[in-house]
C-alpha atoms as a PDB file:
ATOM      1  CA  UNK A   1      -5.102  -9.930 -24.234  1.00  0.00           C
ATOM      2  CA  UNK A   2      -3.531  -7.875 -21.221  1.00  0.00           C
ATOM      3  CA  UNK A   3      -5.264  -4.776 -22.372  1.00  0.00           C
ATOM      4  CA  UNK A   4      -9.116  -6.826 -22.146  1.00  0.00           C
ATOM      5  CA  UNK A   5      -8.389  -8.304 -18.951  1.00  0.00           C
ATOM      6  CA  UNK A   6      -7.612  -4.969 -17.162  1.00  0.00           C
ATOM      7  CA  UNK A   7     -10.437  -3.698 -18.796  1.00  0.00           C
ATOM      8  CA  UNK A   8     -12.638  -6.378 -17.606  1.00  0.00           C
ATOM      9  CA  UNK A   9     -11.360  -6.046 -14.104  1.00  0.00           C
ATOM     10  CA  UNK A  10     -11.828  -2.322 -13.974  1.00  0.00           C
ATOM     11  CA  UNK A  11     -15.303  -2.376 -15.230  1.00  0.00           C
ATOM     12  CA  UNK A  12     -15.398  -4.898 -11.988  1.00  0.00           C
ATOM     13  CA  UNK A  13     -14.210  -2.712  -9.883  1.00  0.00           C
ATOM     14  CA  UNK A  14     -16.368   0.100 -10.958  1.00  0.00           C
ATOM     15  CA  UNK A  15     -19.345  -1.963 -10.858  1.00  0.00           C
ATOM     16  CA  UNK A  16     -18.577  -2.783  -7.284  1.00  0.00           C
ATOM     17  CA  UNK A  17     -17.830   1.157  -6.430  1.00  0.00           C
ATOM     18  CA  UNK A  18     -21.188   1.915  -7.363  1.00  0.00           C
ATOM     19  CA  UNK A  19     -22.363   0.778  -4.449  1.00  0.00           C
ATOM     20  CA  UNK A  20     -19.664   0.720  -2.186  1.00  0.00           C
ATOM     21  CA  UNK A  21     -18.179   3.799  -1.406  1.00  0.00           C
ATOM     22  CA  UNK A  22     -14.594   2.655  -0.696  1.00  0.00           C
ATOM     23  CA  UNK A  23     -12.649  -0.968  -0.755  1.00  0.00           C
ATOM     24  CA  UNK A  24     -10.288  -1.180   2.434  1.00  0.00           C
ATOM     25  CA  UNK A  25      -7.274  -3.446   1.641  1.00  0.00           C
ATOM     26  CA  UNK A  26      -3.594  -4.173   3.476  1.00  0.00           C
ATOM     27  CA  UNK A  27      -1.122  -1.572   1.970  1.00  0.00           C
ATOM     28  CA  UNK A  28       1.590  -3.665   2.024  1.00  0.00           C
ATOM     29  CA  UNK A  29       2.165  -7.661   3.102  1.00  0.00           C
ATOM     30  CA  UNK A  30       3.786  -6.480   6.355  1.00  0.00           C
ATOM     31  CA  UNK A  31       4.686  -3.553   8.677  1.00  0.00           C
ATOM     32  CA  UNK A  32       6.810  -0.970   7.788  1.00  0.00           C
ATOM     33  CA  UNK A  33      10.483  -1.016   7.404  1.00  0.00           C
ATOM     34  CA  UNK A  34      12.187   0.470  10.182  1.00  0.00           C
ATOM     35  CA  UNK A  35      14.050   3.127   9.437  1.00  0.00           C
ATOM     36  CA  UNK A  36      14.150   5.802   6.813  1.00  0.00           C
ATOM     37  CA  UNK A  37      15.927   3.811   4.303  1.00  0.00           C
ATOM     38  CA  UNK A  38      13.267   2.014   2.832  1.00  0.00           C
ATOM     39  CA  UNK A  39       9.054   2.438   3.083  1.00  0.00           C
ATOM     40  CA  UNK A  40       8.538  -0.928   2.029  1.00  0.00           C
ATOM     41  CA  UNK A  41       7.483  -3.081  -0.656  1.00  0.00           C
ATOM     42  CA  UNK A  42       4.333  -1.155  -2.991  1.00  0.00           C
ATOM     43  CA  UNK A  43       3.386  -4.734  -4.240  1.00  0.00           C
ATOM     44  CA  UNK A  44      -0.002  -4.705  -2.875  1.00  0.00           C
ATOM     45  CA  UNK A  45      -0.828  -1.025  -4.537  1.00  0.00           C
ATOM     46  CA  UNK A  46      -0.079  -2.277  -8.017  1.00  0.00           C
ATOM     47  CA  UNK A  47      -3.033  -3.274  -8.998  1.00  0.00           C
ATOM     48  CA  UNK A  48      -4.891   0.046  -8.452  1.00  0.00           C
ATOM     49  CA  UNK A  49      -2.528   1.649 -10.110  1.00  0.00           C
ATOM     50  CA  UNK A  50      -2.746  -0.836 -13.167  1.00  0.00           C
ATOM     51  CA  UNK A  51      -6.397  -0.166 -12.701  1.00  0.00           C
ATOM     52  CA  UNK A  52      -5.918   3.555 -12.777  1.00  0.00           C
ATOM     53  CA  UNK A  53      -7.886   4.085  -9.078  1.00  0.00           C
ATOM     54  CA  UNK A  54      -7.339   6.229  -6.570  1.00  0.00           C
ATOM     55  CA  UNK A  55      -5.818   5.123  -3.669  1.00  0.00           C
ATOM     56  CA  UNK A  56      -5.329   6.574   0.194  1.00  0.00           C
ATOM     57  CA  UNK A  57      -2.791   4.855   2.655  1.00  0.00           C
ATOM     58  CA  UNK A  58      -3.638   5.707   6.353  1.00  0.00           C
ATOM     59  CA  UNK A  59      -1.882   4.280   9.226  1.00  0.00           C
ATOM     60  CA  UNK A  60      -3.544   1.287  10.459  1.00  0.00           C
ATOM     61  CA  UNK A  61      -2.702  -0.185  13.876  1.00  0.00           C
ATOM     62  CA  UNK A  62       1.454  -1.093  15.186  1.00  0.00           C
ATOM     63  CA  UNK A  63       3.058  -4.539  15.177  1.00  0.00           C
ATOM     64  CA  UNK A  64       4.228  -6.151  18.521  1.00  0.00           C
ATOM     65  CA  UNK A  65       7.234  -3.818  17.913  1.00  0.00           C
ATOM     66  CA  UNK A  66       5.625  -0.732  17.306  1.00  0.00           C
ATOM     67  CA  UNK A  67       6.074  -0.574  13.572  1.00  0.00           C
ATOM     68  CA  UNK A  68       2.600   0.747  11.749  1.00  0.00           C
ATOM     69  CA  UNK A  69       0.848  -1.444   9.471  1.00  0.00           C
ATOM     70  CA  UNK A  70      -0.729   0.313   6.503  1.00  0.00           C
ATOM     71  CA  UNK A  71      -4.216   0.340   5.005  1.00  0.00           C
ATOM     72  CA  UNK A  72      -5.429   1.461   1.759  1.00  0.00           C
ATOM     73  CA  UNK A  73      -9.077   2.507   0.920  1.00  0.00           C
ATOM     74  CA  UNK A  74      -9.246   2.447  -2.685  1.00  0.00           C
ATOM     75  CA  UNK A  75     -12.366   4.611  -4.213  1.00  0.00           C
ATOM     76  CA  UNK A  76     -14.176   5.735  -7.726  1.00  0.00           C
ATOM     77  CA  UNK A  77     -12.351   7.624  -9.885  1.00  0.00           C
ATOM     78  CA  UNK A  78     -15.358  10.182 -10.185  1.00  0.00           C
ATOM     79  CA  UNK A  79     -15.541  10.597  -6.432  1.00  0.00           C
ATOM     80  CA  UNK A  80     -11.835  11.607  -5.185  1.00  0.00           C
ATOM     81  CA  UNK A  81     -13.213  13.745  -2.381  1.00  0.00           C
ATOM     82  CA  UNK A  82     -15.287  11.549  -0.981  1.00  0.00           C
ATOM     83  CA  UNK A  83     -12.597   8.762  -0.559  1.00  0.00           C
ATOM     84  CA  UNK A  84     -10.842  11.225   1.078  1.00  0.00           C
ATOM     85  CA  UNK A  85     -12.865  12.143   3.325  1.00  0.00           C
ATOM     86  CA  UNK A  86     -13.553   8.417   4.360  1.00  0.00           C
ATOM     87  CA  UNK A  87      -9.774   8.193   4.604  1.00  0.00           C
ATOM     88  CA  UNK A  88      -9.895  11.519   6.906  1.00  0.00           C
ATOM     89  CA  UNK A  89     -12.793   9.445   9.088  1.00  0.00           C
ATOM     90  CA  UNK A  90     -10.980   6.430   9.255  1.00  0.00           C
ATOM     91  CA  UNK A  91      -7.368   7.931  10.567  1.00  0.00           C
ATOM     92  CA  UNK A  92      -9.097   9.620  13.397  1.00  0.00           C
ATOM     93  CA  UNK A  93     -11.211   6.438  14.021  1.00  0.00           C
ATOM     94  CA  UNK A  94      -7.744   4.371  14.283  1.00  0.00           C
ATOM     95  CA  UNK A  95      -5.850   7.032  16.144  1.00  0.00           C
ATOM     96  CA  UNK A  96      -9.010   6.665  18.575  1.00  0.00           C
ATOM     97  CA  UNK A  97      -8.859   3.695  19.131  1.00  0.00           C
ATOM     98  CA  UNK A  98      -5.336   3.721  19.392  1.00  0.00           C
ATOM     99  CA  UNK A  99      -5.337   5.855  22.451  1.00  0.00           C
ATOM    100  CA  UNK A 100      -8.293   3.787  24.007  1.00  0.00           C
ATOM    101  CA  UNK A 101      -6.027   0.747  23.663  1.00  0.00           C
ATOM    102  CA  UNK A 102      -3.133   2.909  25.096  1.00  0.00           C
ATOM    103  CA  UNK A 103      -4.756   4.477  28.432  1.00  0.00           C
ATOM    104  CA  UNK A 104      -6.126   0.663  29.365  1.00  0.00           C
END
């Protein structure tokens, strides 16, 4: 029964990558840990990997204490360089905006 069900829900998620070129989705419920003890929980990646996807993280924006909060853009197995190069886009579109927000 576990087998169907993440077959079902990858043929889903394929479906929905044919037209979409990436998903965007929190990488984790939280920001990062600080310090270099722990990166934090993987919780919310473990269903692309069940799924057998390809996932990026990028740095999203900071908490009120400066800690960064992670995105993931999650893409078609058959089109790794593209989702790359989305997640390329997006990091310079956050670290943009990020010093936009900084110099005000």
């Amino acid at each position: 029964m576990a087998l169907v069900s993440r077959r079902t829900a990858r043929a889903r998620i394929l479906d929905l990558l044919t037209w979409a070129d990436a998903i965007l989705a929190p990488a984790a419920p939280g920001p990062a840990p600080r310090g270099l003890h722990a990166t934090g929980t993987p919780i919310l990646s473990r269903p692309w990997q069940l799924l057998d996807l390809p996932v990026v993280t990028i740095p999203g924006h900071r908490d009120p204490h400066g800690m960064p909060l992670g995105l993931q853009l999650v893409g078609h197995p058959h089109r790794v360089g593209r989702l790359l190069g989305i997640a390329r886009r997006a990091e310079e579109a956050i670290s943009i905006r990020r010093a936009e927000e900084s110099a005000c």
